[in-house]
Protein backbone atom coordinates (compact mmCIF):
# COMPACT_ATOMS: atom_id res chain seq x y z
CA UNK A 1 -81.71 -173.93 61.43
CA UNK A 2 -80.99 -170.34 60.90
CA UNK A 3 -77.29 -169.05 61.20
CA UNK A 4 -78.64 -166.19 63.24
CA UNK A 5 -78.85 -168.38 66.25
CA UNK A 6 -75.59 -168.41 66.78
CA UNK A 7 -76.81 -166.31 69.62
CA UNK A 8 -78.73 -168.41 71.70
CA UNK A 9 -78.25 -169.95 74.71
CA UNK A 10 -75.18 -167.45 75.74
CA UNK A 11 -75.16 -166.00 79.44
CA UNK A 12 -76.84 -162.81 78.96
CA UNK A 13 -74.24 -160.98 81.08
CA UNK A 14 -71.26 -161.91 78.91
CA UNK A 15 -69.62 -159.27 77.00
CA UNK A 16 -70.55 -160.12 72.78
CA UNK A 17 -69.08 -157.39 71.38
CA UNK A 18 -66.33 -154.20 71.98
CA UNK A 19 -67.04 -151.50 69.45
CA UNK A 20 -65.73 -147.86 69.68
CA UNK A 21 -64.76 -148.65 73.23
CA UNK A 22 -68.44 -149.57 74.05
CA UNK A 23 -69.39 -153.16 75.60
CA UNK A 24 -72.41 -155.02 74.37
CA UNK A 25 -73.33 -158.27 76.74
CA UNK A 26 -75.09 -161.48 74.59
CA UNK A 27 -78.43 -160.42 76.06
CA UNK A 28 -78.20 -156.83 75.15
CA UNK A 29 -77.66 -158.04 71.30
CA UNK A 30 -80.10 -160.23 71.48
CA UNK A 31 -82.37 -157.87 72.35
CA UNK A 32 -81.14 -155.16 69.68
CA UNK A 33 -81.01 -157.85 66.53
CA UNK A 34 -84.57 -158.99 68.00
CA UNK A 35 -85.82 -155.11 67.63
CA UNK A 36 -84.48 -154.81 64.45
CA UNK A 37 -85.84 -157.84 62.99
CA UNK A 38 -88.98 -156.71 64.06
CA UNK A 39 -88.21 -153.25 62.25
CA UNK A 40 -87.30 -154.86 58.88
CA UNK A 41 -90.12 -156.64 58.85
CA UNK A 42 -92.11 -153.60 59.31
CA UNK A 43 -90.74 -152.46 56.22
CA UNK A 44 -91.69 -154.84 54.20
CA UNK A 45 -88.62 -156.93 53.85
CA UNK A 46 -89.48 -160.21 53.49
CA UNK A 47 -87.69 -163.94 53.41
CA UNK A 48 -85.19 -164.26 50.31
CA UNK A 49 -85.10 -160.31 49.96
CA UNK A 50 -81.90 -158.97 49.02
CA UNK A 51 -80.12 -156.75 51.97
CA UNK A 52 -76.71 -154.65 51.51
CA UNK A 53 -75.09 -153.93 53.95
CA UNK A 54 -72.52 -151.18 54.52
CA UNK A 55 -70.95 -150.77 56.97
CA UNK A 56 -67.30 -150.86 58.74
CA UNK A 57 -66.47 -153.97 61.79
CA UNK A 58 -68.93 -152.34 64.39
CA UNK A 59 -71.70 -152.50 66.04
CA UNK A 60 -74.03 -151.70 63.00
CA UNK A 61 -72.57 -154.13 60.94
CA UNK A 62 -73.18 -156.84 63.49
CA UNK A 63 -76.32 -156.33 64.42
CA UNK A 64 -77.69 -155.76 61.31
CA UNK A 65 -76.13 -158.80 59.28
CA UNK A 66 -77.95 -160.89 62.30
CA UNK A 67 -80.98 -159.54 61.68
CA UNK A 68 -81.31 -159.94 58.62
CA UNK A 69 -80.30 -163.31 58.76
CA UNK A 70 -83.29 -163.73 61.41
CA UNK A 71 -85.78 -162.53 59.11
CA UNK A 72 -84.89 -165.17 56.54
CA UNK A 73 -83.50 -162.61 54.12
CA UNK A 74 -79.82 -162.58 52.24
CA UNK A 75 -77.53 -160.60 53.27
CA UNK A 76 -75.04 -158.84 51.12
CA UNK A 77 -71.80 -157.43 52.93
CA UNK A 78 -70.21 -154.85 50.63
CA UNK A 79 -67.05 -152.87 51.15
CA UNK A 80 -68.11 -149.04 52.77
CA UNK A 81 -64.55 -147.92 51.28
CA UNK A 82 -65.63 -148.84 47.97
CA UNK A 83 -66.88 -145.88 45.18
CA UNK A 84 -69.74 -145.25 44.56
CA UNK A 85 -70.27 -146.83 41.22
CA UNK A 86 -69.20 -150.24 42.55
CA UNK A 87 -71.29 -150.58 45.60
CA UNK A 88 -74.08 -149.51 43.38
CA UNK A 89 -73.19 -151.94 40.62
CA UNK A 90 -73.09 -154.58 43.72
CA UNK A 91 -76.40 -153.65 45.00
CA UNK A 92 -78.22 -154.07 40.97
CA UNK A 93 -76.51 -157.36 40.55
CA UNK A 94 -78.14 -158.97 43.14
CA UNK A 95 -81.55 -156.74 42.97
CA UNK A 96 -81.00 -155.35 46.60
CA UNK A 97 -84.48 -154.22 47.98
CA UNK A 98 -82.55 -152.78 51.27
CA UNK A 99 -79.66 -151.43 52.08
CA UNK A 100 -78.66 -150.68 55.33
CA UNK A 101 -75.49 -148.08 56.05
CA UNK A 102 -73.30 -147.33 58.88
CA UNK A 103 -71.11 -144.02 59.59
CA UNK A 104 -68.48 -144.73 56.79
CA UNK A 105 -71.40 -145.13 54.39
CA UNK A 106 -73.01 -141.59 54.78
CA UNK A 107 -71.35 -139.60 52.12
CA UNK A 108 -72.23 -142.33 49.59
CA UNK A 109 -75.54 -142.95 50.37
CA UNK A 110 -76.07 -138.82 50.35
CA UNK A 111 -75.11 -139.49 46.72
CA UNK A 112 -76.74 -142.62 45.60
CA UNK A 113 -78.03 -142.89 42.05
CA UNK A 114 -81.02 -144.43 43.02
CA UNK A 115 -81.76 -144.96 39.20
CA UNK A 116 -78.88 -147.42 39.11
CA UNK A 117 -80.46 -149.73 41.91
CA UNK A 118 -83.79 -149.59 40.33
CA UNK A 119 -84.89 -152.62 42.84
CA UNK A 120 -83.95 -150.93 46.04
CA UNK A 121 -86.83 -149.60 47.90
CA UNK A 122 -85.59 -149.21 51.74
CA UNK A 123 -83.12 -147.22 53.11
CA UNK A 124 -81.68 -147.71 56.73
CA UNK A 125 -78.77 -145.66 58.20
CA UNK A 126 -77.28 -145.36 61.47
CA UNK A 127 -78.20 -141.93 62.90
CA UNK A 128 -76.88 -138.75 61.25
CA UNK A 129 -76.94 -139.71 57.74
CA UNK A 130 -78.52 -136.41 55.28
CA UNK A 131 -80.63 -138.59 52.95
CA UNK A 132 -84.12 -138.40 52.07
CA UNK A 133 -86.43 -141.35 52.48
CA UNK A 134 -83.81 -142.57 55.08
CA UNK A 135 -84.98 -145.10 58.09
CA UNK A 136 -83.13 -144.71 61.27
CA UNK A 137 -80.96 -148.12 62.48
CA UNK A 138 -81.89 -146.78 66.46
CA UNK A 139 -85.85 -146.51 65.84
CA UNK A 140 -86.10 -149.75 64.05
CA UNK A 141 -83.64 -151.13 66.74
CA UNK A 142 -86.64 -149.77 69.22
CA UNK A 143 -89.67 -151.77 67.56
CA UNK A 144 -90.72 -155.05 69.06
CA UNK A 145 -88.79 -158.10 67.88
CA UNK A 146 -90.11 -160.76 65.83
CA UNK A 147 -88.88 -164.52 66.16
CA UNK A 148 -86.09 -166.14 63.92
CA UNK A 149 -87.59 -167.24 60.85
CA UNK A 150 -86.23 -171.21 60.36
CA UNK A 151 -84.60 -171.87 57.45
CA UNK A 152 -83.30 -175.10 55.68
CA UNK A 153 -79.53 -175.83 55.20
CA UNK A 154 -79.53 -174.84 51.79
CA UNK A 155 -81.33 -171.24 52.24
CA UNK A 156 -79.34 -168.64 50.90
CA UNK A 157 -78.18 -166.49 53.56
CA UNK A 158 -75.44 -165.01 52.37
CA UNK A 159 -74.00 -163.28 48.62
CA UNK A 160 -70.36 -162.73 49.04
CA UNK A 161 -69.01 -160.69 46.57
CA UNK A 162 -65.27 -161.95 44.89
CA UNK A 163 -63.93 -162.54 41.88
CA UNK A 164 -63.95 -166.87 42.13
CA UNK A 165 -61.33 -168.96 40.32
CA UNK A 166 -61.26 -166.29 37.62
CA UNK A 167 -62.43 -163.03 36.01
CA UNK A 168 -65.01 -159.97 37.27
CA UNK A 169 -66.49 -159.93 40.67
CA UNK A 170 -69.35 -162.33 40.77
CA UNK A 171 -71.87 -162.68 44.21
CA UNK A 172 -71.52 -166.45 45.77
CA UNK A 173 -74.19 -168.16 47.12
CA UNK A 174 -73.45 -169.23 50.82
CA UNK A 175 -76.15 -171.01 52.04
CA UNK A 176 -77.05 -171.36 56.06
CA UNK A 177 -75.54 -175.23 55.95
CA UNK A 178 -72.23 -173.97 54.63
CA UNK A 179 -71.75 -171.05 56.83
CA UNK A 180 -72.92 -173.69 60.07
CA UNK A 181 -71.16 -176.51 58.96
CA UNK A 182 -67.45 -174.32 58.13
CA UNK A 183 -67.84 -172.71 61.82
CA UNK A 184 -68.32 -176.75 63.26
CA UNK A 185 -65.27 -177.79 60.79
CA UNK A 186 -63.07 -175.10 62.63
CA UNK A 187 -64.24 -175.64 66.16
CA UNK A 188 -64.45 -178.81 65.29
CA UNK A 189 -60.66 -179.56 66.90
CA UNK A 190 -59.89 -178.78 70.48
CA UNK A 191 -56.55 -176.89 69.18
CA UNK A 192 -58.50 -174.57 67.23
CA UNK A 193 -61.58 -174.12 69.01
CA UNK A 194 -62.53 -170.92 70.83
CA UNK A 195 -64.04 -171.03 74.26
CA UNK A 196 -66.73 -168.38 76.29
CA UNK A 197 -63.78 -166.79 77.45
CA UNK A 198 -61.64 -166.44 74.41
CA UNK A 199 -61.70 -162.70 73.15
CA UNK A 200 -61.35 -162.16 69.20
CA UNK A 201 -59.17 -159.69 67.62
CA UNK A 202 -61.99 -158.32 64.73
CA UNK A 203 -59.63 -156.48 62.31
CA UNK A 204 -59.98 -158.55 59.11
CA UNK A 205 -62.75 -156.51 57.34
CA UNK A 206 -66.40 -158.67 57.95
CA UNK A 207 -67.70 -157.89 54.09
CA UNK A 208 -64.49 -160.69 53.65
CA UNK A 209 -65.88 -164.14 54.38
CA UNK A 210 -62.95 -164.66 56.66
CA UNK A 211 -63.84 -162.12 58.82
CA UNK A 212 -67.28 -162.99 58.86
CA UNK A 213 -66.81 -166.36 59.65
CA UNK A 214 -63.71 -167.23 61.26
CA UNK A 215 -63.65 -164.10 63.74
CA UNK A 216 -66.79 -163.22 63.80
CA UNK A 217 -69.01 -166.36 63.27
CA UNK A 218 -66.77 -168.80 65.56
CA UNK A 219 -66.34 -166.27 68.04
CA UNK A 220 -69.91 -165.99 68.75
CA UNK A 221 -71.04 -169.23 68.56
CA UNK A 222 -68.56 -170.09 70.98
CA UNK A 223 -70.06 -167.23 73.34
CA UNK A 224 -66.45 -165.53 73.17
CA UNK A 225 -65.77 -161.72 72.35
CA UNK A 226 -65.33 -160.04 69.38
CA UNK A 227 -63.38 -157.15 69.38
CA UNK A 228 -64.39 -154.78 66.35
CA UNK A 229 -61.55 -152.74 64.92
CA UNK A 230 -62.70 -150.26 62.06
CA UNK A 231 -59.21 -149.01 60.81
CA UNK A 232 -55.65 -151.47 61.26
CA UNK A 233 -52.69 -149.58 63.05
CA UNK A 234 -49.58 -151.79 64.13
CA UNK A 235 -48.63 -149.73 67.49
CA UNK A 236 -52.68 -149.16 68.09
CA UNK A 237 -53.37 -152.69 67.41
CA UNK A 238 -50.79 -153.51 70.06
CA UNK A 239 -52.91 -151.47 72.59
CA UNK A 240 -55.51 -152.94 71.95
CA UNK A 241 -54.37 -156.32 72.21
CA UNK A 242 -52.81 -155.49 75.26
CA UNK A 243 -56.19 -153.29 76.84
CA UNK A 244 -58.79 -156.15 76.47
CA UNK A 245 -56.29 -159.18 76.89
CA UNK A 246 -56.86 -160.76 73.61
CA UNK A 247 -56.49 -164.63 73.13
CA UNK A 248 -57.23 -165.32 69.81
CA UNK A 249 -55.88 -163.02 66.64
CA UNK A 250 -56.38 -163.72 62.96
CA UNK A 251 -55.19 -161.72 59.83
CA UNK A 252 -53.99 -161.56 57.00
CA UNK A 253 -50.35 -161.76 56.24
CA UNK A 254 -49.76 -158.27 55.92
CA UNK A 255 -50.43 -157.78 59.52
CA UNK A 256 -48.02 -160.13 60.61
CA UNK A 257 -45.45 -158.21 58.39
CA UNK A 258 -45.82 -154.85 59.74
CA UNK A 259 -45.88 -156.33 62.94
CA UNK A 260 -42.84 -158.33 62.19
CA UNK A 261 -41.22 -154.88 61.12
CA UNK A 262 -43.04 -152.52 63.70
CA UNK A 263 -39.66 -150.63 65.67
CA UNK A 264 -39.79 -150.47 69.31
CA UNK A 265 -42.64 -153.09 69.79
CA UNK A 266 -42.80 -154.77 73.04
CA UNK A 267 -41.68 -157.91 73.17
CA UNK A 268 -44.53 -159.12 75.38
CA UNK A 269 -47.13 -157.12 72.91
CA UNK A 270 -48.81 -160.37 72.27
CA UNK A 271 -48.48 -162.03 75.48
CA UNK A 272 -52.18 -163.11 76.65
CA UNK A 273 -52.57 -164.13 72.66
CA UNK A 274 -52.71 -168.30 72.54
CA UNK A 275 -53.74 -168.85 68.93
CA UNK A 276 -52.52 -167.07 66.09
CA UNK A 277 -53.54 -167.55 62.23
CA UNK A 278 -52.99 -166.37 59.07
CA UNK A 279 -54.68 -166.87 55.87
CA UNK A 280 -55.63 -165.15 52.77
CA UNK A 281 -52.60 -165.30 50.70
CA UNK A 282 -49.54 -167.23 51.63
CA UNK A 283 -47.45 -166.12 54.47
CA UNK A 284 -43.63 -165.80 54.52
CA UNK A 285 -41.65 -168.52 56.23
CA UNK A 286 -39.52 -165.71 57.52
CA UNK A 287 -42.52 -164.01 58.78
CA UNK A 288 -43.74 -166.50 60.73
CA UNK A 289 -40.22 -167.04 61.72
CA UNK A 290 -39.68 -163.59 63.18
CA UNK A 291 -42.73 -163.03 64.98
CA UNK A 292 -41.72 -166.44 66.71
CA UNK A 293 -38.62 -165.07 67.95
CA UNK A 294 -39.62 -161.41 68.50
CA UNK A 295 -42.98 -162.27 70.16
CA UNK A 296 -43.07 -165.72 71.23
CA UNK A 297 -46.11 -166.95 69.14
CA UNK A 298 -46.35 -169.03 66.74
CA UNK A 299 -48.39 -167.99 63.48
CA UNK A 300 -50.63 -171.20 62.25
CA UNK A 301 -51.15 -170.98 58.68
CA UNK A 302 -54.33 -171.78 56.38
CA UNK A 303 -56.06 -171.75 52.95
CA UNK A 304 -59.55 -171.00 52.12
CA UNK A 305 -61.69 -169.33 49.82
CA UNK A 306 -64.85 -167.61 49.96
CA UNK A 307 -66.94 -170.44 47.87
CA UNK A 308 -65.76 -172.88 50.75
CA UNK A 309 -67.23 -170.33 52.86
CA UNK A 310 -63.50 -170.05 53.55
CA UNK A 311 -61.79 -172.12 55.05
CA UNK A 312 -60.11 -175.57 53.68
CA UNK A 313 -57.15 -176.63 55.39
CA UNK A 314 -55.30 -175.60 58.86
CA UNK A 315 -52.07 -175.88 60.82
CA UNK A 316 -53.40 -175.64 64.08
CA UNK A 317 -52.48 -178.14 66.76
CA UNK A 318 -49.46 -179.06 64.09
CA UNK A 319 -45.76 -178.31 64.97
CA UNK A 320 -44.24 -175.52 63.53
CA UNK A 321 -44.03 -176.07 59.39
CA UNK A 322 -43.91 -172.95 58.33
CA UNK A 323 -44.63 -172.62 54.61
CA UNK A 324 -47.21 -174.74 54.92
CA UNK A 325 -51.01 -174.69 55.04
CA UNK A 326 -51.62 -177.71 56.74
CA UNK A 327 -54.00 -180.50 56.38
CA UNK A 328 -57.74 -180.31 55.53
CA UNK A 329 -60.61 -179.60 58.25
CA UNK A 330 -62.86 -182.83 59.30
CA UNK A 331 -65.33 -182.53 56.94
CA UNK A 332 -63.02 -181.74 54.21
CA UNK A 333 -62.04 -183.73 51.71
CA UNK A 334 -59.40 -182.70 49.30
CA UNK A 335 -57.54 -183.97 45.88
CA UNK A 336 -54.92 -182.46 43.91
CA UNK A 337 -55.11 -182.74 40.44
CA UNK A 338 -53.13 -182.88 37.47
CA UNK A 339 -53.08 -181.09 33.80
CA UNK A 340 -54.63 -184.93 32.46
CA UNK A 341 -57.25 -184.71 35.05
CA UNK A 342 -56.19 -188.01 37.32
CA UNK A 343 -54.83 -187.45 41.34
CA UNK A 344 -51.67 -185.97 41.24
CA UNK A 345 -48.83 -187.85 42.90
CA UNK A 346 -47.36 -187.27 46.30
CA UNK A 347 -44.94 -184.32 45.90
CA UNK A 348 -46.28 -182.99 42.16
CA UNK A 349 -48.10 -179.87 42.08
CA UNK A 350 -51.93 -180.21 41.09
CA UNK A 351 -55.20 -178.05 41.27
CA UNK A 352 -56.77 -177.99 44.76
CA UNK A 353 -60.52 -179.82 44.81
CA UNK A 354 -62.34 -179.34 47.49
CA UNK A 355 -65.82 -181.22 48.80
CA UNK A 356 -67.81 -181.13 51.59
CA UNK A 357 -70.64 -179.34 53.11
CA UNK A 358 -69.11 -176.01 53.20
CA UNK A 359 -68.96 -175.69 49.51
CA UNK A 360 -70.59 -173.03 48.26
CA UNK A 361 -74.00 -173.58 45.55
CA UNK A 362 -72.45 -171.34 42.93
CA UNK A 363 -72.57 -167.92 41.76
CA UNK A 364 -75.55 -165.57 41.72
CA UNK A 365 -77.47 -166.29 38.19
CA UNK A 366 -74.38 -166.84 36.90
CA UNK A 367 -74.92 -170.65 35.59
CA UNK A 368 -72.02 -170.92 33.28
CA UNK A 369 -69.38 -170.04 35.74
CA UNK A 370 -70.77 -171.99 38.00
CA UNK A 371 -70.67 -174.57 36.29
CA UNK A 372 -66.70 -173.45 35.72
CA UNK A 373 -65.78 -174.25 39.19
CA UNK A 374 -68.57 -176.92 40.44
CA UNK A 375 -68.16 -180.36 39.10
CA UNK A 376 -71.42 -182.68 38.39
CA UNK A 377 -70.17 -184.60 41.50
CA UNK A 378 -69.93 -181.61 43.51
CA UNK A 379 -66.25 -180.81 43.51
CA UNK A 380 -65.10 -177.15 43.99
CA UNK A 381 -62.50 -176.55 41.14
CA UNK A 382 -60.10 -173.81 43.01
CA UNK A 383 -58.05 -172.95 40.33
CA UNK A 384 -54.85 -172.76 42.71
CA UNK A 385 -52.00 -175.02 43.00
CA UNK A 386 -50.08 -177.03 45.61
CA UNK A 387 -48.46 -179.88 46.47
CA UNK A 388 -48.85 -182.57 49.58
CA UNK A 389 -45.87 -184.10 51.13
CA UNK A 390 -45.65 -187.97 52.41
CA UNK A 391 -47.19 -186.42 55.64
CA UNK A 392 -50.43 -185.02 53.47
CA UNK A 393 -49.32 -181.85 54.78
CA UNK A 394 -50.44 -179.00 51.80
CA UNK A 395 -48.07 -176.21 50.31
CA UNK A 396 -49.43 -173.87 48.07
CA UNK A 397 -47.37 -173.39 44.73
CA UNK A 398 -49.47 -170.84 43.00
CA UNK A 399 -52.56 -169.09 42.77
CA UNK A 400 -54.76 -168.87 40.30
CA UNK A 401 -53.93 -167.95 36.85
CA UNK A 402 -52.67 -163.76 36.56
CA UNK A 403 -54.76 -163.19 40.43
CA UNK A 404 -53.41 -160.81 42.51
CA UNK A 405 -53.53 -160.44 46.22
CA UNK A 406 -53.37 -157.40 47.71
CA UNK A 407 -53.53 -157.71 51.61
CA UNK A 408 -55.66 -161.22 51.59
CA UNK A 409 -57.91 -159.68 48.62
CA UNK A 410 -58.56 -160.85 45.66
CA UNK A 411 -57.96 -158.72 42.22
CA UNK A 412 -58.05 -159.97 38.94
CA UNK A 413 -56.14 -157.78 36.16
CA UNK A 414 -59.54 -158.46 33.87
CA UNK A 415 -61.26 -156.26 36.15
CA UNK A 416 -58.87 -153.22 36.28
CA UNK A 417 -58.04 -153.37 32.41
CA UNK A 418 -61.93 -153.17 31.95
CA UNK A 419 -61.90 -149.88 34.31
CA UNK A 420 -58.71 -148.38 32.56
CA UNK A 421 -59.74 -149.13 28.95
CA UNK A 422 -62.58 -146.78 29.46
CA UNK A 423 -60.73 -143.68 29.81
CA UNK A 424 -60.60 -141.99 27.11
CA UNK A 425 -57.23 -141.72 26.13
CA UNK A 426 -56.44 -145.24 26.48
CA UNK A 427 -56.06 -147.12 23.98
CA UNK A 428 -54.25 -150.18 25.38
CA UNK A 429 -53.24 -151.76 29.04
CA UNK A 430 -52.27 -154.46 31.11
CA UNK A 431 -52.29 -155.08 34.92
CA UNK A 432 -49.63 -157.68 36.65
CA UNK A 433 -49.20 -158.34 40.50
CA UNK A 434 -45.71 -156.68 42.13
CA UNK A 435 -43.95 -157.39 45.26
CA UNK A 436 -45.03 -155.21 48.34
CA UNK A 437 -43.34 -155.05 51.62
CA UNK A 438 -46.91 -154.64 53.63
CA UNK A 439 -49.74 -156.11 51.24
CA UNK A 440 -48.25 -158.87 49.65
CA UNK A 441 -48.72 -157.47 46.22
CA UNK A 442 -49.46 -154.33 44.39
CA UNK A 443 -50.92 -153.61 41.17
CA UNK A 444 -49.25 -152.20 38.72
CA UNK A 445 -50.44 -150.91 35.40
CA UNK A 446 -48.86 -150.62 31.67
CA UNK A 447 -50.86 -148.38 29.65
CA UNK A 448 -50.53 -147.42 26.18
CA UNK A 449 -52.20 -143.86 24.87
CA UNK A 450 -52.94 -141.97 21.98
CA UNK A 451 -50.62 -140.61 19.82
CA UNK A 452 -51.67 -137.47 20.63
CA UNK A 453 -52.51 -137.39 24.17
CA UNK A 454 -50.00 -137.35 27.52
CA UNK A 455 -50.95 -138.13 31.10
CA UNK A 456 -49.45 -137.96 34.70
CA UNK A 457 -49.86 -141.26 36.62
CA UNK A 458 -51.67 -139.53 39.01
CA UNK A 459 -54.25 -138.72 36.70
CA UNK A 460 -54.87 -142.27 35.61
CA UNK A 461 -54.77 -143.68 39.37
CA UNK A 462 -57.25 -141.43 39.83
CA UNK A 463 -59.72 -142.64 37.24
CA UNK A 464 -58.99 -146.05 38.58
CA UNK A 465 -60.27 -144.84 42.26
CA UNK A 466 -63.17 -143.03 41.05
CA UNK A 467 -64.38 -146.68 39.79
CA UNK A 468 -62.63 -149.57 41.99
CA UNK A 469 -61.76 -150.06 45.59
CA UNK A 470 -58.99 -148.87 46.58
CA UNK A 471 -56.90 -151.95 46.80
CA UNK A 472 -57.78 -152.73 43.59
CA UNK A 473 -55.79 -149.14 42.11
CA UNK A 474 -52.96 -149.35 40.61
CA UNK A 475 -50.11 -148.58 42.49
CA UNK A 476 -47.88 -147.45 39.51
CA UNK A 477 -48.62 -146.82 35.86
CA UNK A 478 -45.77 -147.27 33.24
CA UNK A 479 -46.33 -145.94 29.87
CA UNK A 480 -45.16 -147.81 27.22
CA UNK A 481 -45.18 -147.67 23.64
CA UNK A 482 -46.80 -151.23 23.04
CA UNK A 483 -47.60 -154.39 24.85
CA UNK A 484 -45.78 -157.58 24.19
CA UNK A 485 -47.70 -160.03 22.27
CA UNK A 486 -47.84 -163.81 21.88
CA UNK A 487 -48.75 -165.58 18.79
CA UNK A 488 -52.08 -165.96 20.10
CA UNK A 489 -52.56 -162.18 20.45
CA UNK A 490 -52.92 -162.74 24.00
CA UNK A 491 -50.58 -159.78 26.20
CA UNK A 492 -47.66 -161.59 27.42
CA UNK A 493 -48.05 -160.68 31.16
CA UNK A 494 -45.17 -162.68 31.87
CA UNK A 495 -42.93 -160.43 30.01
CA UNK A 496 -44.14 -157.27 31.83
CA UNK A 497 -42.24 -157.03 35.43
């Protein structure tokens, strides 16, 4: 088996991709992922190597995360909005020996620090890129291809980075079985499953395992379309819906709100769409509810994370029960646990356990937080809450402890308060999740500083940007005198709103 497959056995005239307004047919990909593989290898890169890749939802990204897949190496989707320092902190964590960049990646890979990726030895970049020591994507594209290198079910093939049940970003292991057998659990019903001639809204960003599997994975192993947008606009989005006659759209929940709130949209703007989803962070019954009656289609909601390579539970082919996630994949095996550790009981809230082949082998040399979320017995510990109704249908209560989700992504206040502490006139801080009419949530910051020091909140979002993504900025900063304290000593997040 190798996930890279996925390919095979597709009419060679049918359209794979749309990106930048440009058709690619299943044999023309084919082709170009075989070339490249053929390239890599050239290079040097060899089974179990390490392989960034950054790059927006085009062609670049697609082709190369197949072929490096094909090769038998592990591929490591990062964020191409993300500074510098973080995609290069990314890239040493996992000892990257390639990298390979699209057009959004030029500017930072003109100003890598190749000290701080001390293990990265190739460099491949779509054409234009000023960089030294740079590979072309288009002449390695032209080499001769090599085959698919087989790989086992539990071959790493992917190293997704998020920050788990708790704390920093840490890389998870996705292995070829659990990317295969969570694209089988979704097709695996006839409500849910995409077709040949199904064509695939690609907006949710494919360095996010829903992205990468749910639009793009299950689109092509279906031998549907995928149709790569780089940048969300509501009224463009529309268009574009409306230009290639798109059946199958998923996104996050912020999506369906400023679609839900977009004035003047057509009524019949999602007209040729017959399955809708939403996932990431927990939709809004009256969401759901107004793109019903404004647009005619019903939003089917679902939970997932990336170390169940993502996806859990669905409420496809279910009547309308909006405000819930729905019931687990075949496959999937759930239990909802209490504070004692026993099954919780039918309408109390309990921690979501998940098992079943999709379930991720744990984090990237990281044994001890591994061993956080994996049970002996092979249980995924989520760390977020729900309850089940008599009808096992599942309803999220909370997520996990302080996360925040800011338009499906994850961001842990650990993280931020690490980045903010570090400027120098800092001297305390804390980070909370706010309300946000478009994301979800935003981040919002309370910093203490010296005595003898005085900021702007621009200043300090600024720091913030130069060293996180920008999702993971703060939004606001308030200044405050001191933090509230429990007995503990622990900051009373609770208490800052």
């Amino acid at each position: 088996m190798n996930l890279a497959s996925i390919l095979d056995e597709h009419p060679s005239d049918d359209v794979a991709l749309i990106s930048r307004a440009q058709s690619t047919t299943y044999g023309e990909l084919a082709a170009q992922v075989g070339g490249l593989r053929g390239g890599l290898v050239e290079l040097g890169i060899q089974p179990g190597d390490r392989v960034g890749i950054v790059c927006a939802n085009n062609w670049y990204f697609v082709t190369a995360y197949l072929a490096v897949l094909g090769i038998g190496a592990v591929a490591v989707p990062l964020n191409p909005l993300s500074p510098a320092l973080e995609l290069e902190s990314e890239l040493a964590t996992v000892e990257a020996r390639a990298v390979v960049v699209g057009p959004s990646g030029h500017k930072w890979l003109a100003d890598l620090d190749r000290t701080a990726v001390p293990s990265l030895e190739v460099l491949v970049a779509s054409e234009g890129a000023d960089c030294d020591g740079v590979v072309t994507l288009d002449d390695l594209v032209a080499h001769d291809p090599v085959p698919v290198v087989p790989r086992d079910a539990s071959d790493l093939a992917v190293l997704v980075f998020t920050s788990g049940t708790a704390g920093r970003p840490k890389a998870a292991m996705l292995s070829h079985g659990n990317l295969l057998a969570n694209i089988d659990q979704v097709n695996a019903s006839e409500d849910r499953r995409q077709t040949a001639a199904d064509v695939s809204f690609g907006v949710l960003p494919l360095f996010h395992i829903f992205g990468l599997t749910v639009v793009l994975g299950c689109t092509l192993e279906a031998g549907g379309t995928v149709v790569l947008v780089e940048r969300f606009d509501p009224a463009s989005a529309l268009e574009t819906i409306d230009r290639y006659r798109v059946t199958v759209v998923a996104g996050a929940p912020g999506m369906w709100t400023a679609w839900a709130n977009l004035p003047d949209a057509p009524a019949d703007g999602l007209r040729t769409v017959r399955l809708a989803t939403s996932g990431s962070d927990r939709l809004p019954a009256e969401i759901a509810t107004r793109i019903l009656d404004r647009f005619g289609v019903t939003i089917h909601e679902g939970y997932g994370l990336t170390e169940a390579s993502p996806v859990v539970t669905s409420s496809t082919g279910q009547q309308p029960h909006f405000g819930s996630v729905g019931l687990p994949l075949t496959g999937v095996t759930i239990r909802l646990v209490d504070v004692d550790g026993e099954d919780a009981l039918v309408g109390d809230s309990g921690e979501i356990w998940v098992k079943g082949d999709n379930v991720f082998q744990g984090y990237w040399e990281d044994p001890e937080a591994t061993a956080a979320v994996l049970t002996p017995d092979g249980w995924l510990r989520t760390g977020d809450i729900a309850v089940v109704d008599d009808q096992g249908y599942l309803e999220l209560v909370d997520r996990a402890k302080d996360l925040i989700i800011v338009s499906g992504f994850n961001v842990y206040p650990a993280e931020v308060e690490d980045v903010l502490i570090e400027h120098p006139g800092v001297e305390a801080c804390a980070v909370v999740g706010v309300p946000h009419p478009y994301s979800g949530q935003a981040v919002k910051a309370y910093v203490v500083v010296a005595p003898d020091r005085s900021y702007e909140e621009d200043e300090i979002i600024a720091w913030c940007a130069d060293h996180l993504a920008r999702y993971k900025c703060p939004e606001k900063i308030m200044f405050v005198d001191e933090l509230p304290h429990g007995l503990s000593g622990k900051v009373l997040r609770r208490e800052l709103t």
